[in-house]
N, C-alpha and C. Protein backbone atom coordinates (compact mmCIF):
# COMPACT_ATOMS: atom_id res chain seq x y z
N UNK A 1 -4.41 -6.09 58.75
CA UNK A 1 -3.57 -5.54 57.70
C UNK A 1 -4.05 -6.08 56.35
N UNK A 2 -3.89 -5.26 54.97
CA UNK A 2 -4.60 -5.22 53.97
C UNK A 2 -3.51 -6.34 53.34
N UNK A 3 -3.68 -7.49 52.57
CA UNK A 3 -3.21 -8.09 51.80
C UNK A 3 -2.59 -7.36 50.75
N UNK A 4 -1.41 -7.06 50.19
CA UNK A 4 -0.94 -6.23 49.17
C UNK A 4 -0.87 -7.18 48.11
N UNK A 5 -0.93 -5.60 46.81
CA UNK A 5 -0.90 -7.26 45.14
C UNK A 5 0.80 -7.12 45.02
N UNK A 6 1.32 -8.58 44.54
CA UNK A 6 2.99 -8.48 43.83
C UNK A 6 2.98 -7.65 42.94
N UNK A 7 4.24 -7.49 43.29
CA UNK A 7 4.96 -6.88 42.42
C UNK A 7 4.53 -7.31 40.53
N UNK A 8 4.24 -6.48 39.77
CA UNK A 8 4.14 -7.17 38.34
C UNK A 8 5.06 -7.19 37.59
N UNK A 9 5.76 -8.76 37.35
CA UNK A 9 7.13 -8.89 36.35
C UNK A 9 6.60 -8.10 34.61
N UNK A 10 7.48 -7.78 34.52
CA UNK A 10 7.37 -7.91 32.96
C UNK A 10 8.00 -8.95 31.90
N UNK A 11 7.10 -9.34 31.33
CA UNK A 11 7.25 -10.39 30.42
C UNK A 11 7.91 -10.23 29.32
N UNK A 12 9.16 -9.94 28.47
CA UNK A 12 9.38 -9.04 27.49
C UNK A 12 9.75 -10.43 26.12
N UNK A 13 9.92 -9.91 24.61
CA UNK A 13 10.03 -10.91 23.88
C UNK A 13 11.83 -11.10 24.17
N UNK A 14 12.31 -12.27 23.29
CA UNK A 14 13.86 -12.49 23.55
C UNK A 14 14.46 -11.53 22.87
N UNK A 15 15.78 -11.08 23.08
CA UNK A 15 16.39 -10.31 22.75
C UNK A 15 15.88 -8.49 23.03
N UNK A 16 15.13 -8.69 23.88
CA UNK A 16 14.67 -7.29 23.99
C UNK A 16 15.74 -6.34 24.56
N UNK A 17 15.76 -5.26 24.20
CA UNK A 17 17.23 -4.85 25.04
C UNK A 17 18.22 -4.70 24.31
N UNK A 18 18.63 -5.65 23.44
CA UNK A 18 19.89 -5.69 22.90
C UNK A 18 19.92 -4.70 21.80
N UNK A 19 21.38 -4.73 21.46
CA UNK A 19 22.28 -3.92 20.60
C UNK A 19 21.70 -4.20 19.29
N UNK A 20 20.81 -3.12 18.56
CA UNK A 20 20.59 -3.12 16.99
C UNK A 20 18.83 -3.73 17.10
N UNK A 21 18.69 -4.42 18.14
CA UNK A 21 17.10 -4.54 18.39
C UNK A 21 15.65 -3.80 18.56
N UNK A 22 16.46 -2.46 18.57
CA UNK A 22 15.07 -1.46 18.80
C UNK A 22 14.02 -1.69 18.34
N UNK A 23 14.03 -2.43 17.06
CA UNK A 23 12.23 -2.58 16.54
C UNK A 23 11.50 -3.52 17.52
N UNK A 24 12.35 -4.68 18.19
CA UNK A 24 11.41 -4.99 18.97
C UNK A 24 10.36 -4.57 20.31
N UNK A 25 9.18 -4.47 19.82
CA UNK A 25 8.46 -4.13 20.88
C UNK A 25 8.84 -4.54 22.34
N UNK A 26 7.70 -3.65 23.52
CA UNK A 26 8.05 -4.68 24.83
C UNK A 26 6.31 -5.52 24.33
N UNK A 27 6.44 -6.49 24.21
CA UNK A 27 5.40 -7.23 24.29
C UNK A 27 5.54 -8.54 24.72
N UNK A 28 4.96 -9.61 24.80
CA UNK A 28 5.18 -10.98 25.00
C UNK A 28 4.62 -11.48 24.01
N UNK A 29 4.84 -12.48 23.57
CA UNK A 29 4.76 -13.24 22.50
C UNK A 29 5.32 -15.19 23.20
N UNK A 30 4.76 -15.67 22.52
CA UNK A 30 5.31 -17.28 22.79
C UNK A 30 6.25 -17.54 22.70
N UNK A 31 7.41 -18.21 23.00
CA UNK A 31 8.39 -19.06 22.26
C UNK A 31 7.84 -20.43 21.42
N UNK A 32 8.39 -20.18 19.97
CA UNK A 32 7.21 -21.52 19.40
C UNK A 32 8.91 -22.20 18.46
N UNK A 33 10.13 -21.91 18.47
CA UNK A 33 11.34 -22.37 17.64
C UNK A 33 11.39 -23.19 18.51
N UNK A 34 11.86 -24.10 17.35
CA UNK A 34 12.34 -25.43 17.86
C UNK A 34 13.67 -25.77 19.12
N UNK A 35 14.15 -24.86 18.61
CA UNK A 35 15.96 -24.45 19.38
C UNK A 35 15.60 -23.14 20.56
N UNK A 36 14.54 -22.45 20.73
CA UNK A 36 14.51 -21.50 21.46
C UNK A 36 14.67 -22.37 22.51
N UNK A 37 15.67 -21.21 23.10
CA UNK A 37 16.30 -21.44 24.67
C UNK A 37 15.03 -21.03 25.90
N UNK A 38 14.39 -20.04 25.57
CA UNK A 38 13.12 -19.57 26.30
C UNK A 38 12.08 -20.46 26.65
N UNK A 39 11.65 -21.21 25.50
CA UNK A 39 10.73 -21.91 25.44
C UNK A 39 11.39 -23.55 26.18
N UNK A 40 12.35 -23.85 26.31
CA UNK A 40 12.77 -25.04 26.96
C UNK A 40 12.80 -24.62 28.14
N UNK A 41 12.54 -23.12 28.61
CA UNK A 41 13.02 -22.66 29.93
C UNK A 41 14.14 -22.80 30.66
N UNK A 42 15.63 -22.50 29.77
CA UNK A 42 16.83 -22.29 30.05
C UNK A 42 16.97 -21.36 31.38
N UNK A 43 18.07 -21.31 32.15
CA UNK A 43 18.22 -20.48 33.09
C UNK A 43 18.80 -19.62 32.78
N UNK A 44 18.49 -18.31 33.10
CA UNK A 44 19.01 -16.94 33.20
C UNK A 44 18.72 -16.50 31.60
N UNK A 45 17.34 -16.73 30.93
CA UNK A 45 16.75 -16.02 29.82
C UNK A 45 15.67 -16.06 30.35
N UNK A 46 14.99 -15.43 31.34
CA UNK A 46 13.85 -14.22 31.78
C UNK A 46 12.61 -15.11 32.24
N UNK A 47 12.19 -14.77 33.06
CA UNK A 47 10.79 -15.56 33.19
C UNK A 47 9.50 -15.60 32.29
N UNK A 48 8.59 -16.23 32.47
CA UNK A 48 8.15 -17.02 31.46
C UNK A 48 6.47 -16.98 32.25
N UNK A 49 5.38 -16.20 31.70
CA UNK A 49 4.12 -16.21 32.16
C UNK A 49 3.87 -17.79 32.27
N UNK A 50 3.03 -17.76 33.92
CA UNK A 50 2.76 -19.21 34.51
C UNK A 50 1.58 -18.42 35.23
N UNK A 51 1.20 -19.71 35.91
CA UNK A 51 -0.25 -19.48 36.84
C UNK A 51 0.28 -19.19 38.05
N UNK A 52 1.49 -19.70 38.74
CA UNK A 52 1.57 -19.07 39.68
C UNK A 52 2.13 -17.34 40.34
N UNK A 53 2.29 -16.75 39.15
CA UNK A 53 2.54 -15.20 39.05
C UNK A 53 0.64 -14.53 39.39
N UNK A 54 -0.03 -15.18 39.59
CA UNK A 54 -1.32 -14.77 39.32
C UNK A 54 -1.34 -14.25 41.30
N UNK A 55 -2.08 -13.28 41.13
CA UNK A 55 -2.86 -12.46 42.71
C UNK A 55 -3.67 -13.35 43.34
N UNK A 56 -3.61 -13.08 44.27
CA UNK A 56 -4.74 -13.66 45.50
C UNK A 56 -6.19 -13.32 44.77
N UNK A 57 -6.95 -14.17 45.20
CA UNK A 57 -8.36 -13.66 45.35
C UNK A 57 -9.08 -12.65 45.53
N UNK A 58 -8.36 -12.20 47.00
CA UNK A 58 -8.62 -11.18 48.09
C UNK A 58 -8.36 -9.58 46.88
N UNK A 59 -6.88 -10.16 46.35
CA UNK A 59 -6.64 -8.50 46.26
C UNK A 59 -6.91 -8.27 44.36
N UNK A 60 -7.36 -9.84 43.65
CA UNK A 60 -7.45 -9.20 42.19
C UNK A 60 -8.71 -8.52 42.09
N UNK A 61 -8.18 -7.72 40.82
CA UNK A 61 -9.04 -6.54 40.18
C UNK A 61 -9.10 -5.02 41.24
N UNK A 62 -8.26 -5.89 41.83
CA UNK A 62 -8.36 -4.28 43.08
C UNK A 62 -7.77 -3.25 42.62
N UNK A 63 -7.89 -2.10 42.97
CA UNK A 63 -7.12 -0.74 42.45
C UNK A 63 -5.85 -0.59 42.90
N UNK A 64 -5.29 0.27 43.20
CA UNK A 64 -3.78 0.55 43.75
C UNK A 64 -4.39 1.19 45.39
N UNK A 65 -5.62 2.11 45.55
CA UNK A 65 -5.70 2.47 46.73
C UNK A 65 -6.27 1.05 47.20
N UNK A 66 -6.63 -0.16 47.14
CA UNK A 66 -7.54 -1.17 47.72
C UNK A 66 -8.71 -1.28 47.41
N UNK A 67 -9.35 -0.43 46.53
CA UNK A 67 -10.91 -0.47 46.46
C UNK A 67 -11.31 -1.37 45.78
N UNK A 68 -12.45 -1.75 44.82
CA UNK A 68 -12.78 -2.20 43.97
C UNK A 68 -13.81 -1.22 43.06
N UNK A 69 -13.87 -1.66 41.80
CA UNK A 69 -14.92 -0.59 41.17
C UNK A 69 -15.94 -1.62 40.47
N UNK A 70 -17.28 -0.83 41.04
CA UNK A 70 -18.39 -1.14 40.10
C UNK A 70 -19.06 -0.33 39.13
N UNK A 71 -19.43 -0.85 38.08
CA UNK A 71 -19.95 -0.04 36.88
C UNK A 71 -21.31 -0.13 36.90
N UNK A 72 -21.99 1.44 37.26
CA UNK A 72 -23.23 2.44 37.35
C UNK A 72 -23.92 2.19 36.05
N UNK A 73 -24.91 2.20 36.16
CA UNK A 73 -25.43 2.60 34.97
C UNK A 73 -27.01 3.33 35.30
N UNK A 74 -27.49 3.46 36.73
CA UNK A 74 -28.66 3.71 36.83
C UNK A 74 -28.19 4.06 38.31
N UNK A 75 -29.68 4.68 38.92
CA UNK A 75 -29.60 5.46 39.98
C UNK A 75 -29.19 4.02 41.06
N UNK A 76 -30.50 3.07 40.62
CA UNK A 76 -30.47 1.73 42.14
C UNK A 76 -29.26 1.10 42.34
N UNK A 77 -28.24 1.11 40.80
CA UNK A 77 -27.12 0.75 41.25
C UNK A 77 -26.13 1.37 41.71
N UNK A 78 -26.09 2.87 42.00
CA UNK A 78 -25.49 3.79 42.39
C UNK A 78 -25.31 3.35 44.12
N UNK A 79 -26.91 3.44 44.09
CA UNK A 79 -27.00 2.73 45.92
C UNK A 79 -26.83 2.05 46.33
N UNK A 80 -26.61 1.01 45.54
CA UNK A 80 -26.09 -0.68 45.86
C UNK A 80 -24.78 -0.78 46.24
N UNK A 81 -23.59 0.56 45.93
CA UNK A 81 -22.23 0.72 46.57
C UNK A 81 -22.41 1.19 47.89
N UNK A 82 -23.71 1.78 48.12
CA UNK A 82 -23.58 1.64 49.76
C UNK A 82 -23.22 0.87 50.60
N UNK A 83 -24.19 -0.35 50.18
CA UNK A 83 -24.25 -1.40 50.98
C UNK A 83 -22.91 -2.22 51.18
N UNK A 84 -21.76 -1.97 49.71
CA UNK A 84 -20.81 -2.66 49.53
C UNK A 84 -19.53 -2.18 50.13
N UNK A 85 -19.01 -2.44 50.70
CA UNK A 85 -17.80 -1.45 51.72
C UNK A 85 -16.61 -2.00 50.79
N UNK A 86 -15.90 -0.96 50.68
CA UNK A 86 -14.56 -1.01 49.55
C UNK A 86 -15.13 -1.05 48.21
N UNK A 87 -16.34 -1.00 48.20
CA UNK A 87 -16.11 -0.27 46.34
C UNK A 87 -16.41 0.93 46.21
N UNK A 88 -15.79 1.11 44.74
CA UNK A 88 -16.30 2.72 44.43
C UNK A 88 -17.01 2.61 42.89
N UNK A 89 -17.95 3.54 43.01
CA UNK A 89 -18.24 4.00 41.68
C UNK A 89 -17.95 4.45 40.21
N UNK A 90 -18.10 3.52 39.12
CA UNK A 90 -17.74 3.63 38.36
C UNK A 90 -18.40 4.16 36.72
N UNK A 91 -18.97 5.39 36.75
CA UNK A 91 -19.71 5.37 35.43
C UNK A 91 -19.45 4.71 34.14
N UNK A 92 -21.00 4.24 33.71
CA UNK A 92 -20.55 3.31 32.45
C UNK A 92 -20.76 4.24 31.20
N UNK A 93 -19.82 3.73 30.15
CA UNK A 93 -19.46 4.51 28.88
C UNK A 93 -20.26 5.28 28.04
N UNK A 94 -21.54 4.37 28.01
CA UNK A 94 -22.52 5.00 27.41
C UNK A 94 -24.14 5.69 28.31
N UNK A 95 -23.65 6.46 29.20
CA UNK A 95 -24.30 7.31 29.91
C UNK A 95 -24.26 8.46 29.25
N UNK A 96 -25.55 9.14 29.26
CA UNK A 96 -25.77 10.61 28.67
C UNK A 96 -25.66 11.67 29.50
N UNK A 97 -25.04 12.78 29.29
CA UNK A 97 -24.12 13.77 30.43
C UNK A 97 -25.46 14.31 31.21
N UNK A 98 -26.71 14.38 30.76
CA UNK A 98 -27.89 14.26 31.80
C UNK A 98 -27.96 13.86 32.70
N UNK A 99 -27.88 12.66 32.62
CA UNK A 99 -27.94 11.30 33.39
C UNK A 99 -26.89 11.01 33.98
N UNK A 100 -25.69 11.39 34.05
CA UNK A 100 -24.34 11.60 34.19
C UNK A 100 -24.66 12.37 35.71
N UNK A 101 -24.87 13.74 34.89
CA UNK A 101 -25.26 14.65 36.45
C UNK A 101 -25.86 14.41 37.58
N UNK A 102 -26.95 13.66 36.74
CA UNK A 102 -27.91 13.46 37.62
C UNK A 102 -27.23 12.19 39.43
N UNK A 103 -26.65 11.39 38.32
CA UNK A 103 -26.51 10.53 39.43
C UNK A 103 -25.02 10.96 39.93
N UNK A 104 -24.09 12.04 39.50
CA UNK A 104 -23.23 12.54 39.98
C UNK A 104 -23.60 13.54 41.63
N UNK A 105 -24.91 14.40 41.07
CA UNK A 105 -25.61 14.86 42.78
C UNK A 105 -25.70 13.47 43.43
N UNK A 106 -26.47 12.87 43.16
CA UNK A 106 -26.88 11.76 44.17
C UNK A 106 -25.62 11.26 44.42
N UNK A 107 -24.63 11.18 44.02
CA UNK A 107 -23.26 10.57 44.62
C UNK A 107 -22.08 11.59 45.80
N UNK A 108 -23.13 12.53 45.22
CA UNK A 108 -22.13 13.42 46.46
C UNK A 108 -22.86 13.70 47.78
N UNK A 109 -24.55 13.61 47.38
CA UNK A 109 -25.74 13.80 48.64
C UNK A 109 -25.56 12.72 49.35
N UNK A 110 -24.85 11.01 49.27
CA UNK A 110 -24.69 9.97 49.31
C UNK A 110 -23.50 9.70 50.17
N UNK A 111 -22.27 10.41 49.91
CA UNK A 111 -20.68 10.25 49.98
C UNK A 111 -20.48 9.21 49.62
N UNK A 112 -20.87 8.83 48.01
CA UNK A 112 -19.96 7.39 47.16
C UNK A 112 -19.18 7.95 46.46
N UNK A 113 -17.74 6.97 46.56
CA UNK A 113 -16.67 7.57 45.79
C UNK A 113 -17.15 7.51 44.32
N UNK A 114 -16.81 8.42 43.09
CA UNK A 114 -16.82 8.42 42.05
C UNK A 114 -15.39 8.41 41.32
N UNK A 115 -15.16 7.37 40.50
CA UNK A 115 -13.78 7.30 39.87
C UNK A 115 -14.11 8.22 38.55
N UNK A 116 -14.81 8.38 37.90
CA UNK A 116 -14.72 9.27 36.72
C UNK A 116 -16.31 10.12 36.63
């Protein structure tokens, strides 16, 4: 059985939510006040990014189906996802739609997944 990733908390700033607060973004930001209740890590004002919220080994950078992606940039590395079981193909940004095609046949003459 496949190791699954947690659930991802969201981290939000204080007072998010509340009445007349709309400008605040959802973002995270520090607690850096002297008196902030957050930053002393009071109970029942929201959790607080730590190291142990962090993924396994096994399952970071993984996708949502399980795969992993590597970034193409040439034909030999196209073939090098052969060899690699659970990744898929990932074209890199600055490929020319030539070259694009080109290694798009070879990915289907192949059966490597292509993410874009």
């Amino acid at each position: 059985m496949a190791i699954k990733k947690r659930d991802r908390i969201k981290f939000r700033v204080p007072n998010y939510g509340a009445v007349g607060r709309s400008r605040v973004g959802e973002r995270w930001r520090k607690q850096r006040g002297i008196d902030n209740k957050r930053r002393v890590k009071k109970m029942n004002r929201g959790p607080v990014p730590k190291i142990g919220y962090k993924n396994s080994d096994a399952v970071r950078y993984s996708r949502p189906d399980g795969s992993f992606e590597l970034v193409v940039h040439n034909r030999q590395e196209l073939l090098s996802v052969l060899s690699m079981p659970g990744y898929s193909a990932k074209f890199a940004h600055n490929l020319s739609a030539r070259k694009r095609d080109e290694l798009r046949k070879t990915a289907t003459e192949q059966n490597i997944n292509v993410l874009n």
